[in-house]
Protein backbone atom coordinates (compact mmCIF):
# COMPACT_ATOMS: atom_id res chain seq x y z
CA UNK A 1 85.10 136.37 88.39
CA UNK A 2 82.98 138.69 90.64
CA UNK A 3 79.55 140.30 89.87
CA UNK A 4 78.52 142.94 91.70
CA UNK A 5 75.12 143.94 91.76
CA UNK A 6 74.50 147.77 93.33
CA UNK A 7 77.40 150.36 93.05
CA UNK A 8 76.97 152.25 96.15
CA UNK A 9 79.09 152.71 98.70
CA UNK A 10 79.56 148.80 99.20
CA UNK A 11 79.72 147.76 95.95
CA UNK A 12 81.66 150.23 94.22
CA UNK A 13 84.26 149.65 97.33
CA UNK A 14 84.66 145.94 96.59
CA UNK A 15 85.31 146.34 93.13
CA UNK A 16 87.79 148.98 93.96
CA UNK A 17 89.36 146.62 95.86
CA UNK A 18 89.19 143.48 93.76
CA UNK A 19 90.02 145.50 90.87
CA UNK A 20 88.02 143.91 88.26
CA UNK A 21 84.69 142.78 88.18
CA UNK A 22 81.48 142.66 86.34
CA UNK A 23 79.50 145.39 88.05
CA UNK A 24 76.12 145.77 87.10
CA UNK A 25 74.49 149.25 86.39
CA UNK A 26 78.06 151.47 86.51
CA UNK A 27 76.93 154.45 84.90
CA UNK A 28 73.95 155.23 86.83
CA UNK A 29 74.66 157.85 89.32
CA UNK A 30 74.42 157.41 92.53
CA UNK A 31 72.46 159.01 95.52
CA UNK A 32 71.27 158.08 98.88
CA UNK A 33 69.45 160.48 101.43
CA UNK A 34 71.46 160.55 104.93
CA UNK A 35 73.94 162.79 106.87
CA UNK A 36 77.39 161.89 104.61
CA UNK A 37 78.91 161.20 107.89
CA UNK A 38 81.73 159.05 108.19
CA UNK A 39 84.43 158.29 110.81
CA UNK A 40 87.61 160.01 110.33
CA UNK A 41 89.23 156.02 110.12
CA UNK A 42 87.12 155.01 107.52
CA UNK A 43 89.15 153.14 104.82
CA UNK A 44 89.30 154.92 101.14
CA UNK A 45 87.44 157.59 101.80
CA UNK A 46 89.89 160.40 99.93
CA UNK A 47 90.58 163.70 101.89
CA UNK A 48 89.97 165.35 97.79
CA UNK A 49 86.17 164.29 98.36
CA UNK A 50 85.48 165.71 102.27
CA UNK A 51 83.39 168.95 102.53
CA UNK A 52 83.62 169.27 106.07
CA UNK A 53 84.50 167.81 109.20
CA UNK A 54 83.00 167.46 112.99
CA UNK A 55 84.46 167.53 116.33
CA UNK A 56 81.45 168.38 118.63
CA UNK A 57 78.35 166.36 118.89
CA UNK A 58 75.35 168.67 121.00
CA UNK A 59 72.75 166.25 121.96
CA UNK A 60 68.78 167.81 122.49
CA UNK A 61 65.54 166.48 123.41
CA UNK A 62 63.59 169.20 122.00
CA UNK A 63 65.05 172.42 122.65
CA UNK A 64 67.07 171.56 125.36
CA UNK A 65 70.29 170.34 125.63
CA UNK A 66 71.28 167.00 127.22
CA UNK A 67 74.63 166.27 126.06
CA UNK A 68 77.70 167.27 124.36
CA UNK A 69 80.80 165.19 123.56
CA UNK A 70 83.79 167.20 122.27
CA UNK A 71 87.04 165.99 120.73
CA UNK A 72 90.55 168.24 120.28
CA UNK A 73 90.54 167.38 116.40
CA UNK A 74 87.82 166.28 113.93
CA UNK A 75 86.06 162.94 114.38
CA UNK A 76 83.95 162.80 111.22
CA UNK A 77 83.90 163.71 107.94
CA UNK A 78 81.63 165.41 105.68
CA UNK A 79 81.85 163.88 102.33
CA UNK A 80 80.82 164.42 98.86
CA UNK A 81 79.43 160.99 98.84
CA UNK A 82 77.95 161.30 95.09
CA UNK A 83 81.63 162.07 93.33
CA UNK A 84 83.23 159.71 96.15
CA UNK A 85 81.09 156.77 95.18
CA UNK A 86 81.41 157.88 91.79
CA UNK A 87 85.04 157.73 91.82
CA UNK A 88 85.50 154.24 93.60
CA UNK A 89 83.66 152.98 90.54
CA UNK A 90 86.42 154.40 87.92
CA UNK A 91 88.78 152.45 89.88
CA UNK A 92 86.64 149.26 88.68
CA UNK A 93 88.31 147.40 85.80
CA UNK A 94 85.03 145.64 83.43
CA UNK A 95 85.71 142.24 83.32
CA UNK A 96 84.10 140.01 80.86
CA UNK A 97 84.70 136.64 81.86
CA UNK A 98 81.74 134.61 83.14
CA UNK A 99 81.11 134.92 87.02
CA UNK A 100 81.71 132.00 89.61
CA UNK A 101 80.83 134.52 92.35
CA UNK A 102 77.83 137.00 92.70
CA UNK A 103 77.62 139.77 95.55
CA UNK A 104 74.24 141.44 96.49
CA UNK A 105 75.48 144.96 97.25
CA UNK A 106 71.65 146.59 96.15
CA UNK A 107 71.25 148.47 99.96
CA UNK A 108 67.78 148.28 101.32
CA UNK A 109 66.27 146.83 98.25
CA UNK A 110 67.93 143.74 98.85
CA UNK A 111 68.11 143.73 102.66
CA UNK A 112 65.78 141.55 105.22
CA UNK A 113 64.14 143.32 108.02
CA UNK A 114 61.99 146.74 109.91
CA UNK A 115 62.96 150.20 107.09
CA UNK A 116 61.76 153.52 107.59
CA UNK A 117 61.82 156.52 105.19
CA UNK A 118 64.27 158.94 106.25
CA UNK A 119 64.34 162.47 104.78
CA UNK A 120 67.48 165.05 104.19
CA UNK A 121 67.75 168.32 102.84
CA UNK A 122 70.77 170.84 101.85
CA UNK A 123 69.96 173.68 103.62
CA UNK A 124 71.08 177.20 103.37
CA UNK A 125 71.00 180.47 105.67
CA UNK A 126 71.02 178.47 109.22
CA UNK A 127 73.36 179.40 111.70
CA UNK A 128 74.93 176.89 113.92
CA UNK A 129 78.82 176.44 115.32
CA UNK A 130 81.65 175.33 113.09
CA UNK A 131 82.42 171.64 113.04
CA UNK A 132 79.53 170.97 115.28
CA UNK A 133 76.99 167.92 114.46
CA UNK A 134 73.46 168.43 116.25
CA UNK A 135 71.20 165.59 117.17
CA UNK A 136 67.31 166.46 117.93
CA UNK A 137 65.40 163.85 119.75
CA UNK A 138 61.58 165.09 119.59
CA UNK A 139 59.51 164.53 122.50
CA UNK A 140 57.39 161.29 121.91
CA UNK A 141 58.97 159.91 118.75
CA UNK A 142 61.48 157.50 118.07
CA UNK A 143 64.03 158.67 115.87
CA UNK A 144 65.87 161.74 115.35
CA UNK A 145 66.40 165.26 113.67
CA UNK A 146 69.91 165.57 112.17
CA UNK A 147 71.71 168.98 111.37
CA UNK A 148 75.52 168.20 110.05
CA UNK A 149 77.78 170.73 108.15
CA UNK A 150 77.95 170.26 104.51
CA UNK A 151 80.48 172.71 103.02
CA UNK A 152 78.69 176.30 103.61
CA UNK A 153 75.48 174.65 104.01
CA UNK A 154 73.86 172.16 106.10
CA UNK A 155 72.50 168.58 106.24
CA UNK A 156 69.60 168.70 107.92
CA UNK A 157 67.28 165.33 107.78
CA UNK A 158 65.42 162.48 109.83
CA UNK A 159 63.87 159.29 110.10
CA UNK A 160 60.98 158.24 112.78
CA UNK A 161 59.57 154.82 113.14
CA UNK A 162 55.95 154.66 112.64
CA UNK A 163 56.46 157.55 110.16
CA UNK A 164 55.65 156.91 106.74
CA UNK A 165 56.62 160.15 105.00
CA UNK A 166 59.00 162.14 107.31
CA UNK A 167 59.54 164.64 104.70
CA UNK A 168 56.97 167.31 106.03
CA UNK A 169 58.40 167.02 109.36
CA UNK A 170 62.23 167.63 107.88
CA UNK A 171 60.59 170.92 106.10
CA UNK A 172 59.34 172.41 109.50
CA UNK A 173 61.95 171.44 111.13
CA UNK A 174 64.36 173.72 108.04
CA UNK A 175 62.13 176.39 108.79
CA UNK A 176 62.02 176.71 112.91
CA UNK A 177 66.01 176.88 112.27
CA UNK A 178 65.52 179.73 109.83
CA UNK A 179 67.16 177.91 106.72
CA UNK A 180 65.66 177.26 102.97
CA UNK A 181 65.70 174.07 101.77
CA UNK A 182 67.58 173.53 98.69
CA UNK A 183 67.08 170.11 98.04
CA UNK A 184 64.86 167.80 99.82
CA UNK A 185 64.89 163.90 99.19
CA UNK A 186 63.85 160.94 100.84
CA UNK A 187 65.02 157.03 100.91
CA UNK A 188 64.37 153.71 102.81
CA UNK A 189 66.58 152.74 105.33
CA UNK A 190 67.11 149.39 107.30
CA UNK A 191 66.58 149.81 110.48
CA UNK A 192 65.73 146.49 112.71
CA UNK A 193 67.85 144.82 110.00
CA UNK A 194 68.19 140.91 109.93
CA UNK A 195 71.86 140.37 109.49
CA UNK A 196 72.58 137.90 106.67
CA UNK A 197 76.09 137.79 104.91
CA UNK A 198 74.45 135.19 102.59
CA UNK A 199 76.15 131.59 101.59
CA UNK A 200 78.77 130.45 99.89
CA UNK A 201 79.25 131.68 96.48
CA UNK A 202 76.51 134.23 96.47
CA UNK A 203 77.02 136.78 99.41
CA UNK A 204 75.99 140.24 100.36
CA UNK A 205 77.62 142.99 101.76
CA UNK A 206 76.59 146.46 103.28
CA UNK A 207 73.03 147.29 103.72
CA UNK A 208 71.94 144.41 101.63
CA UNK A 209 73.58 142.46 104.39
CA UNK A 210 71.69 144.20 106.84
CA UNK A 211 75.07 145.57 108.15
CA UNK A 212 73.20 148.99 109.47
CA UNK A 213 73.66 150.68 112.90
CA UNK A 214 70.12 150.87 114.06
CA UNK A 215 70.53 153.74 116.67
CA UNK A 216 72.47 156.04 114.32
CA UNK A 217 71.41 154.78 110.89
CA UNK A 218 74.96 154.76 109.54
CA UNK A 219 75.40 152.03 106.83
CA UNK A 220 78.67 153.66 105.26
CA UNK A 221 81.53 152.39 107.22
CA UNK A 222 79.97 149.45 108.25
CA UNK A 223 79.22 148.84 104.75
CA UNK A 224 83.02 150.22 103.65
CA UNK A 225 84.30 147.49 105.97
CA UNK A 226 82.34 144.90 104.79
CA UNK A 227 83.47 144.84 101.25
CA UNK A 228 86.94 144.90 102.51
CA UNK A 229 86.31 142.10 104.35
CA UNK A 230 84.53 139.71 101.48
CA UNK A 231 87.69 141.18 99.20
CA UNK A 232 90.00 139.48 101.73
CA UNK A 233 87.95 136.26 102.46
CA UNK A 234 87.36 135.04 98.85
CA UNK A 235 90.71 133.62 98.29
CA UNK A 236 90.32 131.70 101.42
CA UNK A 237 89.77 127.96 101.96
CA UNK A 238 86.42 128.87 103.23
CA UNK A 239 85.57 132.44 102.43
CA UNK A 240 82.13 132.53 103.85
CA UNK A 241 83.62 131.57 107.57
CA UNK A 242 85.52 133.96 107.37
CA UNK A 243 84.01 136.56 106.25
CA UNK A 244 81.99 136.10 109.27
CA UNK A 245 84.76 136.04 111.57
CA UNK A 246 85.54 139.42 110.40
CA UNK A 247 82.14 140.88 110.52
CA UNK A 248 81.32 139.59 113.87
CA UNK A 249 82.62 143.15 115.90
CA UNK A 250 80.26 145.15 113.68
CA UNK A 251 77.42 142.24 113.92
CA UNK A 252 77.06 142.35 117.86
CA UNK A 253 76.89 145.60 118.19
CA UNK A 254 74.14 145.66 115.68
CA UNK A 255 72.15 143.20 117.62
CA UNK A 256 72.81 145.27 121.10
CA UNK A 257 71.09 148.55 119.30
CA UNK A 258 68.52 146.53 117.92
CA UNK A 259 67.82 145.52 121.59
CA UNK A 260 68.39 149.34 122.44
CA UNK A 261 66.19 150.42 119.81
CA UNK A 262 63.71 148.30 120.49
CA UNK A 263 63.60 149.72 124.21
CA UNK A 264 63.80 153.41 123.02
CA UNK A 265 60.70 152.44 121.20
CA UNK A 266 58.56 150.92 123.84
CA UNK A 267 59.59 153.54 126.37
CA UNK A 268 58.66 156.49 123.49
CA UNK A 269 55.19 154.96 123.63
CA UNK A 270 54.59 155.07 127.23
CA UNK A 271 55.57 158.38 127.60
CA UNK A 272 59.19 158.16 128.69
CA UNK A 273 62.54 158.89 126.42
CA UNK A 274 65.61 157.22 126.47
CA UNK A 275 67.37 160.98 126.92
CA UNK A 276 66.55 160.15 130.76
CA UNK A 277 70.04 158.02 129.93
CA UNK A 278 72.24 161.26 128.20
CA UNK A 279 75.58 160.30 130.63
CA UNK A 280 78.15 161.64 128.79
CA UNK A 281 80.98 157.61 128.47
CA UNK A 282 77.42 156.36 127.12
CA UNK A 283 76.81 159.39 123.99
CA UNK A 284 80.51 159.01 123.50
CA UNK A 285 80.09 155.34 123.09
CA UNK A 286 76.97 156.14 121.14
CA UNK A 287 78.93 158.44 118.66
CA UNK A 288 81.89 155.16 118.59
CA UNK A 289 79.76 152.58 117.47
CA UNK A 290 81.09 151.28 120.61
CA UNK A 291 77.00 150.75 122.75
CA UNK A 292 77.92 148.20 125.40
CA UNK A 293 75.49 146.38 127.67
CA UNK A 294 77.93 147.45 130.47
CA UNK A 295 77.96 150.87 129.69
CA UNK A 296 73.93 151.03 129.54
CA UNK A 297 74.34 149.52 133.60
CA UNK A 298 77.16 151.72 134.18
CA UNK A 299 75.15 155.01 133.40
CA UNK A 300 71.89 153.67 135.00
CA UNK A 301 73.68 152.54 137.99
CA UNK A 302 74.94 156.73 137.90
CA UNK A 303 71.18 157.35 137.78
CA UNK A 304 69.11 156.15 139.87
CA UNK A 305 66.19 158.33 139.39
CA UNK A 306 66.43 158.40 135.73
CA UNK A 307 66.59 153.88 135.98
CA UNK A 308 63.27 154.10 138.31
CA UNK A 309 61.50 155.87 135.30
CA UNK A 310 62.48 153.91 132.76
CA UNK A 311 61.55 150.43 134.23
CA UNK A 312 58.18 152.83 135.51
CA UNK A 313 57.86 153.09 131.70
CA UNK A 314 58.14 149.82 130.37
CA UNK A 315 56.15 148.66 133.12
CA UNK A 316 53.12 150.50 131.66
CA UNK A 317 52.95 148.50 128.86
């Protein structure tokens, strides 16, 4: 038998899709600060638990705009993420049998690697297009300001490394929009994460796995199609192989926006930003999950200029 420990998004979706298991801690609610953004494709995410839905992403570094991608129908949803976690757990059957198998599913707590605190707040009263997801890119930090629809209100949050508590920057930021902050909470989340899927008998899945996408901070599909995966592999021959083999998409491009990350950071400190790269095939492969080292060439091969400053950058360090 199974035991699960964590009933987030991860967990809760592996015992959903085992069935039964012993899952540890299954009345305590759940809640996670982040945007409640997933990809229209993500599997068992119910239509009965989406709030609202985006098909624009406006890209800014500070007040001005460097990008836009725009799709003909909705490319994300909005979810309810509390009630939808809450209602892949009822699908859990208890078992009571002793476990031969354990998964980690405990998110950051469990997970190896760089975290940051990132901030989110339900916001009311600011004005902003329908179906429209905003991402803020301050001048001289590294990291982001979200603001997603939520249902009549809005999302707004962000996470900064080097930032300790980015909570008083989230509030200003609700007030230069004009909105009043509802709710404001804060979490850790994974951000230079060490990928480990753990060993045989005793393996992790989502953020405990380190399974995060460092440039965007989204942990839900990845973490969605994780447990899907571990469901499949355990009654393999050799479940941890393959449960690698089908993690290894969403592994390298982890490692590429590590790499990416890692040179947003270094640039941020010498006074450059990584908007100097804002071609449009590279934020649509940004808003994919689909970063390529190609693509980054592609667009700096488009951009000369913007290429000279960047190396200019990294050669001040």
């Amino acid at each position: 038998m199974v035991r699960i420990l964590g009933l987030g998004p991860s967990g809760a979706a592996l015992g959903s899709a085992l069935g039964e298991a012993l899952a540890v801690d299954p009345n305590k609610r759940y809640y996670k600060a982040c945007g409640e953004a997933v990809p229209v494709e993500t599997p068992l995410v119910s239509r009965e638990f989406v709030v609202d839905a985006v098909r624009r992403y406006r890209f800014f570094l500070g007040k001005r705009e460097i990008g836009e991608v725009s799709y003909g129908k909705p490319r994300w949803y909005i979810v309810d993420k509390a009630a939808w976690v809450e209602s892949l757990r009822a699908t859990i059957r208890p078992s009571e049998d002793d476990d031969d198998v354990v998964v980690d599913a405990r998110g950051p707590y469990a997970s190896r690697g760089g975290k940051l605190i990132v901030a989110m707040a339900y916001v009311e009263g600011v004005r902003r297009d329908d179906e429209t997801a905003d991402f803020i890119f301050p001048p001289g930090l590294t990291g982001f300001f979200w603001v997603f629809p939520h249902g009549g209100l809005h999302n707004i949050g962000g996470g900064f490394l080097g930032v300790d508590n980015p909570i008083p920057l989230v509030k200003e930021f609700a007030s230069r929009l004009g909105g009043r902050i509802k709710l404001i909470k804060g979490a850790p989340l994974t951000v230079m994460p060490e990928v480990d899927l753990g060993v045989e008998g005793r393996y992790k899945v989502g953020e405990a796995a380190g399974l995060v996408y460092p440039l965007t901070g989204e942990g839900i599909r990845p973490g969605i199609i994780s447990a899907l995966a571990l469901a499949d592999s355990l009654g393999t021959r050799k479940p941890l192989d393959e449960y690698r083999r089908k993690m290894a998409p969403v592994i390298r491009q982890i490692q590429l926006q590590k790499r990416l990350l890692r040179l947003a950071s270094r640039i941020a400190s010498s006074g450059g930003g990584i908007s100097l790269l804002a071609d449009d095939a590279l934020l649509r492969d940004y808003i994919e999950e689909e970063l390529s080292a190609k693509g980054l060439f592609l667009a700096l091969a488009k951009r000369p200029i913007a290429a000279a400053k960047l190396v200019a950058a990294l050669l001040r360090r």
